[in-house]
N, C-alpha and C. Protein backbone atom coordinates (compact mmCIF):
# COMPACT_ATOMS: atom_id res chain seq x y z
N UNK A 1 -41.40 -42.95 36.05
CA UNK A 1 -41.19 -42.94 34.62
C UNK A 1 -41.17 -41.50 34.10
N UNK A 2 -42.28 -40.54 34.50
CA UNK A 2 -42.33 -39.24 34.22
C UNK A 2 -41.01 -38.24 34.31
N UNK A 3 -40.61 -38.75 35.54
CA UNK A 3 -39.43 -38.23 36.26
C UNK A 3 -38.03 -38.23 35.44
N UNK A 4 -38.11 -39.91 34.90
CA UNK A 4 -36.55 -40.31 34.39
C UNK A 4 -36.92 -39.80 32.93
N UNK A 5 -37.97 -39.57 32.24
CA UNK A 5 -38.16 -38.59 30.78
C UNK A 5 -37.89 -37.41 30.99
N UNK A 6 -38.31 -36.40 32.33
CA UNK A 6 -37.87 -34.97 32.45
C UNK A 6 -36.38 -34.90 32.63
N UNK A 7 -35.68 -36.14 33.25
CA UNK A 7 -34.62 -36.00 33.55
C UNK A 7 -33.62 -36.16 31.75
N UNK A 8 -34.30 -36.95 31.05
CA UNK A 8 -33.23 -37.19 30.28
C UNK A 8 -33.56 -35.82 28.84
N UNK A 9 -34.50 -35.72 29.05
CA UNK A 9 -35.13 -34.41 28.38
C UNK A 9 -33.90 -33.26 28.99
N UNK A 10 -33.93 -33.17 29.70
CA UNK A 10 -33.12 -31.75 30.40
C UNK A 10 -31.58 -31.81 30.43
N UNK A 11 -31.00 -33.42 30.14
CA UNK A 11 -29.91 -33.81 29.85
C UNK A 11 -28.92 -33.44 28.28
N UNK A 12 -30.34 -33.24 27.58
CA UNK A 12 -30.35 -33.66 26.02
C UNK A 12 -30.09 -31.53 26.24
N UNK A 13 -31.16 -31.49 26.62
CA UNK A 13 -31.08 -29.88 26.05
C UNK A 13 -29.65 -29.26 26.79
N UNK A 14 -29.52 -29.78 28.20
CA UNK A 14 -28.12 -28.93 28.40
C UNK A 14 -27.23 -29.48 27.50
N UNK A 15 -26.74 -30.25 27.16
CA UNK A 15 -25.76 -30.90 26.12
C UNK A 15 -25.90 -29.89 24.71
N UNK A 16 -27.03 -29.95 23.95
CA UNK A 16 -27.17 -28.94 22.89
C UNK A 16 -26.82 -27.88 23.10
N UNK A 17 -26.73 -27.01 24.44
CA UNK A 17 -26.65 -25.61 24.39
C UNK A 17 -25.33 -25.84 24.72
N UNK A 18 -24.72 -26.46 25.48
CA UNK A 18 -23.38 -26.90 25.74
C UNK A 18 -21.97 -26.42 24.35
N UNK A 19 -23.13 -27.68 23.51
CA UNK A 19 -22.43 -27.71 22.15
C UNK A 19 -22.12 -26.45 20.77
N UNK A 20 -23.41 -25.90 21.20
CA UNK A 20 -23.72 -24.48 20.29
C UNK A 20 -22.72 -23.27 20.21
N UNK A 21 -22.61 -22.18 19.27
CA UNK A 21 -22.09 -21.17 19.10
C UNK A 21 -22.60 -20.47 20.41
N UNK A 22 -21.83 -19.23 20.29
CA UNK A 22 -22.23 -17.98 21.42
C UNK A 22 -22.71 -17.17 20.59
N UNK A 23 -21.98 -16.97 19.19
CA UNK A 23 -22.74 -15.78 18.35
C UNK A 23 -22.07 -16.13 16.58
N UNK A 24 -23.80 -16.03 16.18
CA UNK A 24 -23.38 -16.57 14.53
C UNK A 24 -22.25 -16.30 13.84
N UNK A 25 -21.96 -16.97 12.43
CA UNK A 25 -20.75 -16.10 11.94
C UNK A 25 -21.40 -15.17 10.99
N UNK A 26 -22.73 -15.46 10.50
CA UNK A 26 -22.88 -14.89 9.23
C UNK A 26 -24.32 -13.62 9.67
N UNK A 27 -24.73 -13.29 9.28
CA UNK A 27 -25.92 -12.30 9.03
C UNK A 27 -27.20 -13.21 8.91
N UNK A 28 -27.96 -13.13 9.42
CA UNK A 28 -29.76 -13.36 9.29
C UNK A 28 -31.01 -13.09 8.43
N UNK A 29 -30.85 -13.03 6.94
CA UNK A 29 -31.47 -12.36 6.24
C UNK A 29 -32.97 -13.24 5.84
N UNK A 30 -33.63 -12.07 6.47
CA UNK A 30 -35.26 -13.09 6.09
C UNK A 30 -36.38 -12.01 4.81
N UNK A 31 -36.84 -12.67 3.81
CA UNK A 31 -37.62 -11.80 2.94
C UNK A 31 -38.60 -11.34 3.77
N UNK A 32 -39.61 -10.06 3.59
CA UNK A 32 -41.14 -9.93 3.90
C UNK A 32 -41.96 -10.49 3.04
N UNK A 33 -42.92 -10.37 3.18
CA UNK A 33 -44.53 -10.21 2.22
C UNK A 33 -44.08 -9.28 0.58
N UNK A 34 -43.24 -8.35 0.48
CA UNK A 34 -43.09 -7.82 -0.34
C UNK A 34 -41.35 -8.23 -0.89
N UNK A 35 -41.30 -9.31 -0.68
CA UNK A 35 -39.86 -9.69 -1.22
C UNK A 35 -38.75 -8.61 -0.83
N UNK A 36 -38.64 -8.02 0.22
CA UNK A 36 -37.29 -7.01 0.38
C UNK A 36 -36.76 -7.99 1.68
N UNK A 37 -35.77 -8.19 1.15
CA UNK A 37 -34.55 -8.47 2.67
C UNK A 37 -34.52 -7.78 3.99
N UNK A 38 -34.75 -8.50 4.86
CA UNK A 38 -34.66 -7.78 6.22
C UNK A 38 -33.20 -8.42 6.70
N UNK A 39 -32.01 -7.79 7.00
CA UNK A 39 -31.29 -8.23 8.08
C UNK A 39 -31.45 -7.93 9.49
N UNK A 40 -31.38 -9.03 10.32
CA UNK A 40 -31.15 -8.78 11.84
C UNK A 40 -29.56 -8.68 12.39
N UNK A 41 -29.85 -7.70 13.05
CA UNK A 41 -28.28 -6.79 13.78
C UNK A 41 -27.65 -7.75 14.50
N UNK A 42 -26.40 -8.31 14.67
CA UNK A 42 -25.64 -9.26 15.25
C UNK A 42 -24.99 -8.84 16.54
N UNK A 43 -24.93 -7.50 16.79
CA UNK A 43 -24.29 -7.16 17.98
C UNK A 43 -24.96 -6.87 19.37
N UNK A 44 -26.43 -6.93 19.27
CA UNK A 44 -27.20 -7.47 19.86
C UNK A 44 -28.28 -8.26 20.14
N UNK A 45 -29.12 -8.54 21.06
CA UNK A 45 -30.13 -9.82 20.79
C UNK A 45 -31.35 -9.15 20.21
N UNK A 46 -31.61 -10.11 19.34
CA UNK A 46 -33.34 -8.95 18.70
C UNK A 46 -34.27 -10.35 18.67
N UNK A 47 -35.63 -10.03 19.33
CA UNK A 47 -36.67 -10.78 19.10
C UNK A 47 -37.27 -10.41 17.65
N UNK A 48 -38.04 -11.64 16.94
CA UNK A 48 -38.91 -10.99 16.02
C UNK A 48 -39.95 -12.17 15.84
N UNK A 49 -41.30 -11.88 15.45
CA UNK A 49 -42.22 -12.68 15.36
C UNK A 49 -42.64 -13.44 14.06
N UNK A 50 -43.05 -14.59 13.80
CA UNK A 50 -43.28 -14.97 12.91
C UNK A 50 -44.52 -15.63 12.80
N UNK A 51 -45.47 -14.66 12.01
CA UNK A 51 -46.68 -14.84 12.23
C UNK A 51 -47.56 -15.05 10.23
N UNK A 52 -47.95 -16.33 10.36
CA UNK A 52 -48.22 -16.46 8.90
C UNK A 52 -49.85 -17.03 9.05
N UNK A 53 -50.45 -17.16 7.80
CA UNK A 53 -51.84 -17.48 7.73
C UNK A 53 -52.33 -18.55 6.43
N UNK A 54 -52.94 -18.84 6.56
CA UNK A 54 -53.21 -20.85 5.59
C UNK A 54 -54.35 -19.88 5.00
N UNK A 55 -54.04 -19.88 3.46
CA UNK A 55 -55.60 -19.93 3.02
C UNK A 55 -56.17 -20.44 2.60
């Protein structure tokens, strides 16, 4: 049973990536803490973290 869930799990995700873009059309714009726009660069890959806190 474990087996035929990893299997159809791994079915599902190659299909999604299958289906997906190679590279966005538009720009990535995320606010900070201080409301200024950050864009991320499209012509290469950029990690960035998203790290928030509950008060």
């Amino acid at each position: 049973m474990k087996t035929k869930l990893v299997f159809i799990l791994l079915a599902t995700l190659l299909l999604l990536t299958a289906c997906g873009q190679k590279k966005m059309d538009g720009t990535l714009k995320l606010v900070d803490q201080n409301n200024k726009e950050i864009t991320f660069p499209q012509d290469k890959p950029a990690v960035f973290f998203f790290i928030t806190t509950y008060t």
